[in-house]
N, C-alpha and C. Protein backbone atom coordinates (compact mmCIF):
# COMPACT_ATOMS: atom_id res chain seq x y z
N UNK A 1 98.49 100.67 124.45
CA UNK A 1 98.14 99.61 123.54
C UNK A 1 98.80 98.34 124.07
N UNK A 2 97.80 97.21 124.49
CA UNK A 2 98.68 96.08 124.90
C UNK A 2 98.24 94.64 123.88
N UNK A 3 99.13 94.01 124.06
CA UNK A 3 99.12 92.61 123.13
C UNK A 3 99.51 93.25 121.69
N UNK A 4 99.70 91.92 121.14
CA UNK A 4 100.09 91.87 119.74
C UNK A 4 98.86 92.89 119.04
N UNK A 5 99.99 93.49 117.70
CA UNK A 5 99.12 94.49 117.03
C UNK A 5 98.52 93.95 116.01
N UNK A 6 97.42 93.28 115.90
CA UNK A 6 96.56 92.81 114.88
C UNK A 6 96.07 93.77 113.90
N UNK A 7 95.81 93.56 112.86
CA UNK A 7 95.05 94.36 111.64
C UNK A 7 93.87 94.55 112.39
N UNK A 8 93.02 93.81 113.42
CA UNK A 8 91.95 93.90 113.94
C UNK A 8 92.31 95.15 114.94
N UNK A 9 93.27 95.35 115.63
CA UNK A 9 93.87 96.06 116.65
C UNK A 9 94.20 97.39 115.82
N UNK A 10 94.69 97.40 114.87
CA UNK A 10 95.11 98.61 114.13
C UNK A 10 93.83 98.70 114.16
N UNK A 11 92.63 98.68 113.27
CA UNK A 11 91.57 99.24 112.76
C UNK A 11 90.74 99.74 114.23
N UNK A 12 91.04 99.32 115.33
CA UNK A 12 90.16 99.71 116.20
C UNK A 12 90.93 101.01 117.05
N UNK A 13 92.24 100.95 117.01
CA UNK A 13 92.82 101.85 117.44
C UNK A 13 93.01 103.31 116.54
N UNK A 14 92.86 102.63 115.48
CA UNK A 14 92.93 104.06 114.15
C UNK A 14 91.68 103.56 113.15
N UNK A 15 90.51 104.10 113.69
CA UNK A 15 89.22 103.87 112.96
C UNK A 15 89.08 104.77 111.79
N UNK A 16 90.00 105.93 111.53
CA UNK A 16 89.80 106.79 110.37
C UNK A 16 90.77 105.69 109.22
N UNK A 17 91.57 105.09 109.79
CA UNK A 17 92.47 104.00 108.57
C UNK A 17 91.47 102.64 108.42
N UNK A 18 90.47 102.62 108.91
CA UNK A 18 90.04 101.38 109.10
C UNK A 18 89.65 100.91 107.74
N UNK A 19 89.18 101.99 106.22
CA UNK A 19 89.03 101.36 105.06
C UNK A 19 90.31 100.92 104.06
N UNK A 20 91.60 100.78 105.12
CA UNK A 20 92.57 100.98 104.73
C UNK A 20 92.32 99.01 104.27
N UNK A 21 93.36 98.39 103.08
CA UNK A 21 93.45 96.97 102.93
C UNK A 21 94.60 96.24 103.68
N UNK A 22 93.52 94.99 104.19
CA UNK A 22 93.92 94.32 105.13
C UNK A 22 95.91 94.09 104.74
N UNK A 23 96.22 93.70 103.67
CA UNK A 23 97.17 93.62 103.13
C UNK A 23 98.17 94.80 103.04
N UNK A 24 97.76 95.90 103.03
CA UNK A 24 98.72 96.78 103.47
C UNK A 24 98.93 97.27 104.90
N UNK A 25 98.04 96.88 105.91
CA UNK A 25 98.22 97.15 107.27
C UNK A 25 99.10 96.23 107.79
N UNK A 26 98.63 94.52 107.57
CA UNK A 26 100.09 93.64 107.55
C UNK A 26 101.29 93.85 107.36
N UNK A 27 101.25 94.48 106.13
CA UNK A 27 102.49 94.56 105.60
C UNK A 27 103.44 96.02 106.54
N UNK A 28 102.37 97.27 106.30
CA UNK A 28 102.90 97.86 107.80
C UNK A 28 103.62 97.56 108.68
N UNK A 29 102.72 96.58 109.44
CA UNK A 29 102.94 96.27 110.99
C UNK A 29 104.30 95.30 111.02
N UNK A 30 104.21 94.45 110.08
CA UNK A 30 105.78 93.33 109.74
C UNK A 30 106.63 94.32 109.49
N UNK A 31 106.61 95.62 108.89
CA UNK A 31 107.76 96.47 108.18
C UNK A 31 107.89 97.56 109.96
N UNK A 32 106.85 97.88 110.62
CA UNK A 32 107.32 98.36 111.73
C UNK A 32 107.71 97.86 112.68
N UNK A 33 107.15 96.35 112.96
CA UNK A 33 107.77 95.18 113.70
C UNK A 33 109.19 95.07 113.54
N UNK A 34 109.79 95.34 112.61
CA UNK A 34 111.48 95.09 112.39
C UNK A 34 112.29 96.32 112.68
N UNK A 35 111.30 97.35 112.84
CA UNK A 35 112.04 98.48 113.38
C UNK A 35 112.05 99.16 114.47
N UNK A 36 111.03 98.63 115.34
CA UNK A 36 110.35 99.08 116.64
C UNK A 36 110.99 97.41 117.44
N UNK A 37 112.17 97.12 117.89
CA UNK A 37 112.36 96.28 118.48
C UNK A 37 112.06 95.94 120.08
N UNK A 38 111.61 94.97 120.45
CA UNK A 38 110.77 95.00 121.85
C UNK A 38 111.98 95.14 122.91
N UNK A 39 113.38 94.97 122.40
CA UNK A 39 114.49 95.29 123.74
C UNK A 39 114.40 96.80 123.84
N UNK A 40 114.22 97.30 122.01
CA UNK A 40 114.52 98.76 122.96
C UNK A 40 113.40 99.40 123.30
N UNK A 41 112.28 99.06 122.80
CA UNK A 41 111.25 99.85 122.99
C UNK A 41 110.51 99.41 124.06
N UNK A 42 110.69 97.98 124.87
CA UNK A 42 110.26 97.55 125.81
C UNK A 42 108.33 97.72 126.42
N UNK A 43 108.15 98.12 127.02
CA UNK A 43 106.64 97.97 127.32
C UNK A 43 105.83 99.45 126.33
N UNK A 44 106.64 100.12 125.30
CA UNK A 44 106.00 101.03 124.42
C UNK A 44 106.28 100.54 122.81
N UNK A 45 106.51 99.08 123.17
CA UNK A 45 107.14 98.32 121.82
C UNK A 45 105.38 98.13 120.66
N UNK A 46 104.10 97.64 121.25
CA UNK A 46 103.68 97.58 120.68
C UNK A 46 102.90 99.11 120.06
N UNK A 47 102.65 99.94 120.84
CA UNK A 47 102.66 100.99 120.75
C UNK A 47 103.05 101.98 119.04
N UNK A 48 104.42 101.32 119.53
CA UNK A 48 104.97 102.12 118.40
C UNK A 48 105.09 101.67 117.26
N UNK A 49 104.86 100.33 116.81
CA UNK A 49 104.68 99.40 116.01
C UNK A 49 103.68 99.58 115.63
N UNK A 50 102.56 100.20 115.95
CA UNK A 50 101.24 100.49 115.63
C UNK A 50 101.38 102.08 114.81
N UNK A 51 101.96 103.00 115.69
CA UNK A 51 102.07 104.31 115.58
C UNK A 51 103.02 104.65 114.36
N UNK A 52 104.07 103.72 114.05
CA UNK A 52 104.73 103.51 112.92
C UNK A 52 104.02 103.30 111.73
N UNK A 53 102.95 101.80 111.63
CA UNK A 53 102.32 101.62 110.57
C UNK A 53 101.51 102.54 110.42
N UNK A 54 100.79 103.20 110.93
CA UNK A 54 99.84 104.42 110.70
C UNK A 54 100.72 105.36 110.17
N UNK A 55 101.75 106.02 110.14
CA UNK A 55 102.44 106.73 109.44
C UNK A 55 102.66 105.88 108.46
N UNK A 56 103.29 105.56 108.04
CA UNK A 56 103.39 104.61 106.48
C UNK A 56 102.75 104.81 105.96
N UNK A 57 101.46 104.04 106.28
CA UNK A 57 100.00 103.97 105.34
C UNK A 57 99.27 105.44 104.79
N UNK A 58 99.17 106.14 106.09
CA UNK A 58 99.01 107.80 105.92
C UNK A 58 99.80 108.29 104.66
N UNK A 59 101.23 108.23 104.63
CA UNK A 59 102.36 108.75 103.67
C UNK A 59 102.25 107.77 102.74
N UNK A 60 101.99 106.78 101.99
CA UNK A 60 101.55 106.11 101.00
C UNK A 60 100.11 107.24 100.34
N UNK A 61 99.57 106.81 101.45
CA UNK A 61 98.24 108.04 100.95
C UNK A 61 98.87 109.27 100.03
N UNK A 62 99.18 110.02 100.53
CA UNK A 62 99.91 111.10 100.70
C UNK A 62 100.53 111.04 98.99
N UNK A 63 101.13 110.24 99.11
CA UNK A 63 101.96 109.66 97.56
C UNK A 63 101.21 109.95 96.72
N UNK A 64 100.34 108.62 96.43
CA UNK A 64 99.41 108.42 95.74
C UNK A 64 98.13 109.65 95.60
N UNK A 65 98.32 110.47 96.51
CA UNK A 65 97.50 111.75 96.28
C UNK A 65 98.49 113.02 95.45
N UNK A 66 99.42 112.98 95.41
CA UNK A 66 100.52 113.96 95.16
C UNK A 66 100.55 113.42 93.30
N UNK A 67 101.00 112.28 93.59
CA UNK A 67 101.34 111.83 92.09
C UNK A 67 99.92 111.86 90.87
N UNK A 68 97.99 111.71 91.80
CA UNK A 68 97.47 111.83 91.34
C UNK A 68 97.07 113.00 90.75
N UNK A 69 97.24 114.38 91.70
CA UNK A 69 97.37 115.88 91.44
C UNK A 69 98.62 116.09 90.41
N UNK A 70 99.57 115.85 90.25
CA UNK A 70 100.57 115.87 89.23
C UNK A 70 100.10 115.28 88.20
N UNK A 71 99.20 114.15 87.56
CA UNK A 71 98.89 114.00 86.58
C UNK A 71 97.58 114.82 85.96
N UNK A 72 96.99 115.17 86.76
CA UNK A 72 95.78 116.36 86.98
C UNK A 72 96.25 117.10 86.14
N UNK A 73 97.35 117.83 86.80
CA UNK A 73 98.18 119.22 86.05
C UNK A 73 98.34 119.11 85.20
N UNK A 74 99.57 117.45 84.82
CA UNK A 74 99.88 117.47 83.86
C UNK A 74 98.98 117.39 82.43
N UNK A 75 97.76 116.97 83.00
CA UNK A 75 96.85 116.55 81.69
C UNK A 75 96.08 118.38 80.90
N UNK A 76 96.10 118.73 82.10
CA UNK A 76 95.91 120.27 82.12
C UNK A 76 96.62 121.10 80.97
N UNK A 77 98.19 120.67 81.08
CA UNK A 77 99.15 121.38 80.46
C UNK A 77 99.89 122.36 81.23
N UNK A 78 100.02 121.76 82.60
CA UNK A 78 100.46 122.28 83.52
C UNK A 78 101.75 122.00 83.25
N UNK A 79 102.54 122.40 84.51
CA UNK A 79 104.15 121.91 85.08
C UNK A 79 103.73 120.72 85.98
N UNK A 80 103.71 119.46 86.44
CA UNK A 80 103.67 119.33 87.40
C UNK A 80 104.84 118.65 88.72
N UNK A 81 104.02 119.00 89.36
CA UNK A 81 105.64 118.46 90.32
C UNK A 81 105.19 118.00 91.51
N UNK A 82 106.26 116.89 92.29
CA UNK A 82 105.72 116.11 93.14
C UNK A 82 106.67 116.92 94.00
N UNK A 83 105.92 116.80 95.56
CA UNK A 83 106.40 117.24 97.00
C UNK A 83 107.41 116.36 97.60
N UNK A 84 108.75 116.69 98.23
CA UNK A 84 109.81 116.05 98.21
C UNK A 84 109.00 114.69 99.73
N UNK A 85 109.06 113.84 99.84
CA UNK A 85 108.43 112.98 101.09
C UNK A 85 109.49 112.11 101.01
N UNK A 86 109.49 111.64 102.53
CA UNK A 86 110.46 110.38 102.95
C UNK A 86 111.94 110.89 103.14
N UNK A 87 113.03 110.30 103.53
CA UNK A 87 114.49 110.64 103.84
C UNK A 87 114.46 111.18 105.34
N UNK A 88 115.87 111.13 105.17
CA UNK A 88 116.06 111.80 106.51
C UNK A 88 116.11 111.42 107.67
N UNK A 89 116.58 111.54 108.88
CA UNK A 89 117.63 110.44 109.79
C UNK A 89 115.34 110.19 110.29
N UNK A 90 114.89 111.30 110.53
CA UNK A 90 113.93 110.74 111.56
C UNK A 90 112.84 110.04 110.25
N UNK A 91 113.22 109.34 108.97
CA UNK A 91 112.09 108.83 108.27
C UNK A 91 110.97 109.73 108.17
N UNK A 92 111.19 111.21 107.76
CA UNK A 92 109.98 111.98 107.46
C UNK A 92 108.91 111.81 108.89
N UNK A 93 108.68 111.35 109.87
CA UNK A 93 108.20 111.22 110.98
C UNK A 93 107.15 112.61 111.46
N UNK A 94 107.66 113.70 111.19
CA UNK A 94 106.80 114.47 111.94
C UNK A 94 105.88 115.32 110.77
N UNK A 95 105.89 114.19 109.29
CA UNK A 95 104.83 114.41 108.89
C UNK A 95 103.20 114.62 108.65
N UNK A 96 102.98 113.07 109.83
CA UNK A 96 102.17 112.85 110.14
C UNK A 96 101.54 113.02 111.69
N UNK A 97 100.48 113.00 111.98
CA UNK A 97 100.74 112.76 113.68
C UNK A 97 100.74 111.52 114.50
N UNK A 98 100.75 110.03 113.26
CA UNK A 98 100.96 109.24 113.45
C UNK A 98 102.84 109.20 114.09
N UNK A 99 102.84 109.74 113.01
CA UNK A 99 104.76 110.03 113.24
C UNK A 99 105.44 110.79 114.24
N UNK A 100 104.51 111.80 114.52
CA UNK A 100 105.40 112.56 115.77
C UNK A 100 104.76 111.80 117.17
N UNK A 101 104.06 110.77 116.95
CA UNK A 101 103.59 109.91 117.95
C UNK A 101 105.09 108.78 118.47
N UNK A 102 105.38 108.54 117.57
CA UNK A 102 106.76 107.84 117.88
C UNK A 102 107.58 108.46 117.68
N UNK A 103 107.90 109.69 117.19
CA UNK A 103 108.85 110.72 117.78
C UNK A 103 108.88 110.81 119.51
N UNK A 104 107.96 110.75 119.89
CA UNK A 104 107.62 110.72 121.28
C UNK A 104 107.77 109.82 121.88
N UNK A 105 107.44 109.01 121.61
CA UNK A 105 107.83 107.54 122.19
C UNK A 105 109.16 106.87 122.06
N UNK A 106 110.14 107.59 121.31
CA UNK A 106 111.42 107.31 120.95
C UNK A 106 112.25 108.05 122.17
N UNK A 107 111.58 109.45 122.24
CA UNK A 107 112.28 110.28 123.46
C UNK A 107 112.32 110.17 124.46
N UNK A 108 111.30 108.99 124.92
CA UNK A 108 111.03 108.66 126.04
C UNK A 108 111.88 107.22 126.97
N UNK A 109 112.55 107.01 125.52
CA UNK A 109 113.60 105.53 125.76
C UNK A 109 114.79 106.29 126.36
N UNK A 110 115.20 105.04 127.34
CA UNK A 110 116.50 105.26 127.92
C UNK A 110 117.71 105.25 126.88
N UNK A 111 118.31 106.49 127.16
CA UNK A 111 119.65 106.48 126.08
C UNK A 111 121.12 105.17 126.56
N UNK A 112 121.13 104.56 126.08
CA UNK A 112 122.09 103.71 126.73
C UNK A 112 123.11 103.25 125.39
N UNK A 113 123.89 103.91 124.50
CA UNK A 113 124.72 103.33 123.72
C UNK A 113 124.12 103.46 122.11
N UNK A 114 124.48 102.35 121.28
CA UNK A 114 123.45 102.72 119.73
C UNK A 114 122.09 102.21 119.76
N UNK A 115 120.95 102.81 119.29
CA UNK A 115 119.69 102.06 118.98
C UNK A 115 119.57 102.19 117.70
N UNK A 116 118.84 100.75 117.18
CA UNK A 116 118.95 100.52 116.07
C UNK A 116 118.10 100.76 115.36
């Protein structure tokens, strides 16, 4: 993936997210932009900035599908209960295969001291 990651760039690179709103792919890509830094991630910086927001958005999904099945139940007269998501040193990451995409791309960085 080269050049800046546009909402135009996300949707063409991940066409199954593409009915995803423009406003939450932004917001993605600014929230993976601050964590995918271009010193350390260097020429797999945009990459993963991409591969990041696609996990997010995926696990938002994910949410909002969990919490909608829990009210399902609950209206039922069920128990219901939500699936534990998110935490954890690798950010829930190999939830998705957006996520074990930058699992990979993380392993592939030179170890040199703390990354942030």
């Amino acid at each position: 993936m080269i050049g800046t990651v546009s909402p135009e760039n996300f949707y063409t690179s991940f066409p199954e997210l593409a009915e995803c709103d423009r406003h939450q792919v932004e917001q993605a890509l600014l929230q993976a932009s601050k964590e995918c830094p271009a010193r350390i991630y260097g020429n797999l910086h945009q990459e993963a900035i991409a591969h990041l927001a696609a996990h997010r958005i995926a696990m938002q999904y994910f949410q909002t599908g969990a919490i909608a099945g829990a009210a399902v139940e609950a209206a039922k007269g069920g128990s219901p209960s939500l699936p534990k998501v998110g935490g954890g040193s690798a950010d829930n990451l190999n939830s998705t295969s957006y996520g074990q995409e930058v699992l990979r791309i993380r392993q592939t960085l030179p170890l040199s001291g703390f990354v942030a």
